[in-house]
C-alpha atoms as a PDB file:
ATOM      1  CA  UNK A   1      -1.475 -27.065  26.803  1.00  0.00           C
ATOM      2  CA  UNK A   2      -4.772 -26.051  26.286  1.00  0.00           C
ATOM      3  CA  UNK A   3      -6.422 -27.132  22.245  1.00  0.00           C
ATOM      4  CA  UNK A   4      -8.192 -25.010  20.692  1.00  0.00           C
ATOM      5  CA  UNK A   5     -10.153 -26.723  17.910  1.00  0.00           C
ATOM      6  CA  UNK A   6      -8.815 -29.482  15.701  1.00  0.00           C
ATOM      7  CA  UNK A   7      -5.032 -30.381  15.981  1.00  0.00           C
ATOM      8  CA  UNK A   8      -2.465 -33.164  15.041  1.00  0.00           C
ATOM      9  CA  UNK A   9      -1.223 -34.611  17.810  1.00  0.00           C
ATOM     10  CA  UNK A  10       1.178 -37.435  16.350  1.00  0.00           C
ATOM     11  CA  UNK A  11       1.556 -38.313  12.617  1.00  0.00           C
ATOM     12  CA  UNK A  12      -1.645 -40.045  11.805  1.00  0.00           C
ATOM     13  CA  UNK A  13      -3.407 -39.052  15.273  1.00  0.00           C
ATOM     14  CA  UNK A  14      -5.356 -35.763  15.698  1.00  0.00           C
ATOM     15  CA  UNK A  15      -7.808 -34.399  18.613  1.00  0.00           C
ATOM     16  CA  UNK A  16     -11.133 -32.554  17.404  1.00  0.00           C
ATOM     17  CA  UNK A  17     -10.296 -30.085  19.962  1.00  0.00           C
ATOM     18  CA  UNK A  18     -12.849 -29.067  22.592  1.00  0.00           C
ATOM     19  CA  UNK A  19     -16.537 -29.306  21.308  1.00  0.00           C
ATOM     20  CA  UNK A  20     -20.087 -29.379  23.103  1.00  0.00           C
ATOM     21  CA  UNK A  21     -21.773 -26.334  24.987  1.00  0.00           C
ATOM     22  CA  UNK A  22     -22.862 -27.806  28.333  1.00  0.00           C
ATOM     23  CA  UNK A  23     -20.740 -30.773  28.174  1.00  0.00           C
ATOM     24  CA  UNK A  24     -17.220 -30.438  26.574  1.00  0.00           C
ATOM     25  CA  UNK A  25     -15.437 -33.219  24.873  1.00  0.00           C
ATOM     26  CA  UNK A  26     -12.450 -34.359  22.520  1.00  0.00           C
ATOM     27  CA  UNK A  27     -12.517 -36.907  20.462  1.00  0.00           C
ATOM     28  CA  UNK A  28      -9.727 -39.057  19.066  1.00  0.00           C
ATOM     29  CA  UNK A  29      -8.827 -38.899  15.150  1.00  0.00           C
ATOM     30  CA  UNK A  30      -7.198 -41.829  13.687  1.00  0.00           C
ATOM     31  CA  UNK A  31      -6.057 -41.220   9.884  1.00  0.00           C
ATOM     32  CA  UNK A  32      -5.276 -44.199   8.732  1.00  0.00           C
ATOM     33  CA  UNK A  33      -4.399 -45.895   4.946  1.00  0.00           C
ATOM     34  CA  UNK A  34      -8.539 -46.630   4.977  1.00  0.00           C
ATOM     35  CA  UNK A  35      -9.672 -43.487   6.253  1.00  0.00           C
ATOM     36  CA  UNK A  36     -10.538 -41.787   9.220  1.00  0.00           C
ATOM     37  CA  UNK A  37     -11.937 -43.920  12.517  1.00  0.00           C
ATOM     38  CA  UNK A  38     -12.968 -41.701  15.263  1.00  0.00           C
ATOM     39  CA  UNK A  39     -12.291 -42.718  19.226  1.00  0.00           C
ATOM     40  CA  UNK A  40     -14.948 -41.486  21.231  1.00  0.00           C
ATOM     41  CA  UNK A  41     -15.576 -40.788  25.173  1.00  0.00           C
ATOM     42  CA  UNK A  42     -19.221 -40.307  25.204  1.00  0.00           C
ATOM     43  CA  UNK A  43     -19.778 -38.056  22.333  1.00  0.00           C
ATOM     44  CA  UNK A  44     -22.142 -35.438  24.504  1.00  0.00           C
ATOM     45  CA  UNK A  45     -21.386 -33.189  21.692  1.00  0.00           C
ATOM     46  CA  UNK A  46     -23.333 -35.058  19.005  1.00  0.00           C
ATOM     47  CA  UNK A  47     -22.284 -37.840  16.296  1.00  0.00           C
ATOM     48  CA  UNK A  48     -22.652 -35.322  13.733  1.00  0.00           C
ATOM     49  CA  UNK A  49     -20.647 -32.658  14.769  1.00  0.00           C
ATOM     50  CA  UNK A  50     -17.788 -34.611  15.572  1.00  0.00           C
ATOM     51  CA  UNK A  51     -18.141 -36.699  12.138  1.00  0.00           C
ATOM     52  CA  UNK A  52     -18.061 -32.780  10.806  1.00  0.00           C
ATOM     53  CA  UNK A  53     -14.600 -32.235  12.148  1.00  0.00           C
ATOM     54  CA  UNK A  54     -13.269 -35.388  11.607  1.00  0.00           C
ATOM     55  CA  UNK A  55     -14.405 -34.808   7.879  1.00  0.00           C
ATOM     56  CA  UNK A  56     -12.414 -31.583   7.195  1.00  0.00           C
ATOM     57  CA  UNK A  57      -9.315 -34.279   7.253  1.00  0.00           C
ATOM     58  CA  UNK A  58     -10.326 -37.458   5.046  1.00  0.00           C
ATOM     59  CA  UNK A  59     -13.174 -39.780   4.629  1.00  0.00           C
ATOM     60  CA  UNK A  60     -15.255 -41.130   7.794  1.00  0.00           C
ATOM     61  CA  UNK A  61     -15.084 -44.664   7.847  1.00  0.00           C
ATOM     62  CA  UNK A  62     -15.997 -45.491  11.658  1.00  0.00           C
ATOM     63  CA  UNK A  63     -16.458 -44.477  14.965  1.00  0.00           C
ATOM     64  CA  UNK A  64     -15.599 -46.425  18.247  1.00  0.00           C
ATOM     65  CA  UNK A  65     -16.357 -45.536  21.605  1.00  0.00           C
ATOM     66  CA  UNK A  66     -19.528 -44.283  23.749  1.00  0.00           C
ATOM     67  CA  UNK A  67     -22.650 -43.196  22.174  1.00  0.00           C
ATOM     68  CA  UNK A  68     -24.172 -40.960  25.138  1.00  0.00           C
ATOM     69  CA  UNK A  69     -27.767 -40.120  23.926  1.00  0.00           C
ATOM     70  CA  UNK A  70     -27.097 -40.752  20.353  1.00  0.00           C
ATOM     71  CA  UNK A  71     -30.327 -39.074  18.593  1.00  0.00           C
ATOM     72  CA  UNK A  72     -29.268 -38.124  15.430  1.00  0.00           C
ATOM     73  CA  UNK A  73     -28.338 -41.769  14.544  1.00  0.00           C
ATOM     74  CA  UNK A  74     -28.928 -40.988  10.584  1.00  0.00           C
ATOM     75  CA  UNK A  75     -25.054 -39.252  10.870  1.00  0.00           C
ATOM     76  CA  UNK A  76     -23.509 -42.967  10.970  1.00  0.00           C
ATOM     77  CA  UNK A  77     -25.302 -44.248   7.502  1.00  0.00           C
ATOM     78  CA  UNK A  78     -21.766 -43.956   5.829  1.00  0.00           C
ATOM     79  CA  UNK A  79     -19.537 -45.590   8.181  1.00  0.00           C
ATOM     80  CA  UNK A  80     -18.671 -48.857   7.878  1.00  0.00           C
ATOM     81  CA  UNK A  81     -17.870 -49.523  11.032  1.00  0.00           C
ATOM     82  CA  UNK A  82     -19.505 -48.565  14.429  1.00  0.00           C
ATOM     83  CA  UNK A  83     -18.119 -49.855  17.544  1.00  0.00           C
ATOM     84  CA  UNK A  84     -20.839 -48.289  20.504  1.00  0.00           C
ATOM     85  CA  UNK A  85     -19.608 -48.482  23.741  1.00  0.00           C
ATOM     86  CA  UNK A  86     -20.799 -48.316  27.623  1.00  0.00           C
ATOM     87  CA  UNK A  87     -22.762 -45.121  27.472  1.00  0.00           C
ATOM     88  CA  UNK A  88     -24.552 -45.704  24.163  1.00  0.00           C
ATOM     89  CA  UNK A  89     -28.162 -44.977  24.561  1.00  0.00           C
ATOM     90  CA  UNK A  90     -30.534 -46.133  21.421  1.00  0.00           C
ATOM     91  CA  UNK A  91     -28.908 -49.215  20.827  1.00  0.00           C
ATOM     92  CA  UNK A  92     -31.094 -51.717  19.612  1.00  0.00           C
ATOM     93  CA  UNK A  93     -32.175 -48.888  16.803  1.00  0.00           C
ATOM     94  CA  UNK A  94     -28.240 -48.389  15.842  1.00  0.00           C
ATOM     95  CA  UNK A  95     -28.438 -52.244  15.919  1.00  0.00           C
ATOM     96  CA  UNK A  96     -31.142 -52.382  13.807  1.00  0.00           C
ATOM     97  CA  UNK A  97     -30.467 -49.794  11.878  1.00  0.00           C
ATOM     98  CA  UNK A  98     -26.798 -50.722  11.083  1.00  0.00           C
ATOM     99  CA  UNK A  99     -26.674 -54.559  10.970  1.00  0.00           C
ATOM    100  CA  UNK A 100     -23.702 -55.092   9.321  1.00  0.00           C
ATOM    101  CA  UNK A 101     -21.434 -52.149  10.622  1.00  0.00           C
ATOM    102  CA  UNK A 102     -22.342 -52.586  14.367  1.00  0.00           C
ATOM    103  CA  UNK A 103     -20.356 -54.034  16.555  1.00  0.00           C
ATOM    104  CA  UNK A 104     -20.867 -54.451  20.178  1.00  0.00           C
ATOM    105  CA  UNK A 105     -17.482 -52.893  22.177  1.00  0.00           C
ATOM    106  CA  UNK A 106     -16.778 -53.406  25.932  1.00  0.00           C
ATOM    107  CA  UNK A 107     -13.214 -53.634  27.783  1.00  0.00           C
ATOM    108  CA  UNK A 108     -10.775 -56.163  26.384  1.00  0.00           C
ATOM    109  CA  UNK A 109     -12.076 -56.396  22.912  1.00  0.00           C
ATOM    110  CA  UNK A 110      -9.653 -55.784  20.131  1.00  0.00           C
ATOM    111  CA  UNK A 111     -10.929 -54.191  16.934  1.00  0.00           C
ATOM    112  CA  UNK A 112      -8.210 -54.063  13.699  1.00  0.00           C
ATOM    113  CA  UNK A 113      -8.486 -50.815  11.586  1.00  0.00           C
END
């Protein structure tokens, strides 16, 4: 089945349905008793219009996944927790910028929510 926009999934799991104009992509929504923590493939379509979507159901608290030519880095300054992945261009300013919400994420590592 095809999505069109947002749409619950499972209880507690929702896709942002399709976003991007060149590049399409989904991203994961994980509601959870802390908030909402966004899964990520590469996020062509911009950090802050999937933290938009994944607004309109509860509060932002973090993002996981890849980063793909992340320029508008000022849409993370409320989460408290951002996981950047493989693709994740900018780093060592997300790094610098977010010191004590980065976190470094590759395959294998576990991260509790």
């Amino acid at each position: 089945n095809e999505i069109n926009g947002m749409c619950k999934i499972a209880e507690g799991v929702y896709s942002t349905g399709e976003l991007g104009d060149s590049i399409k992509e989904q991203a994961l929504l994980l509601d959870t008793d802390k908030g909402i923590y966004i899964i990520s493939g590469c996020a062509h379509p911009g950090l802050s219009a999937i933290i938009e979507v994944a607004s309109s159901i509860g509060n932002v608290r973090g993002i996981i996944g890849g980063l793909h030519d992340c320029q508008d880095i000022e849409a993370m300054q409320d989460l408290e927790l951002i996981g950047a992945g493989h693709c994740t261009s900018n780093i060592d300013a997300i790094k610098e910028k977010y010191k004590k919400s980065y976190v470094h994420i590759e395959a294998g590592y576990r991260i509790t929510i």
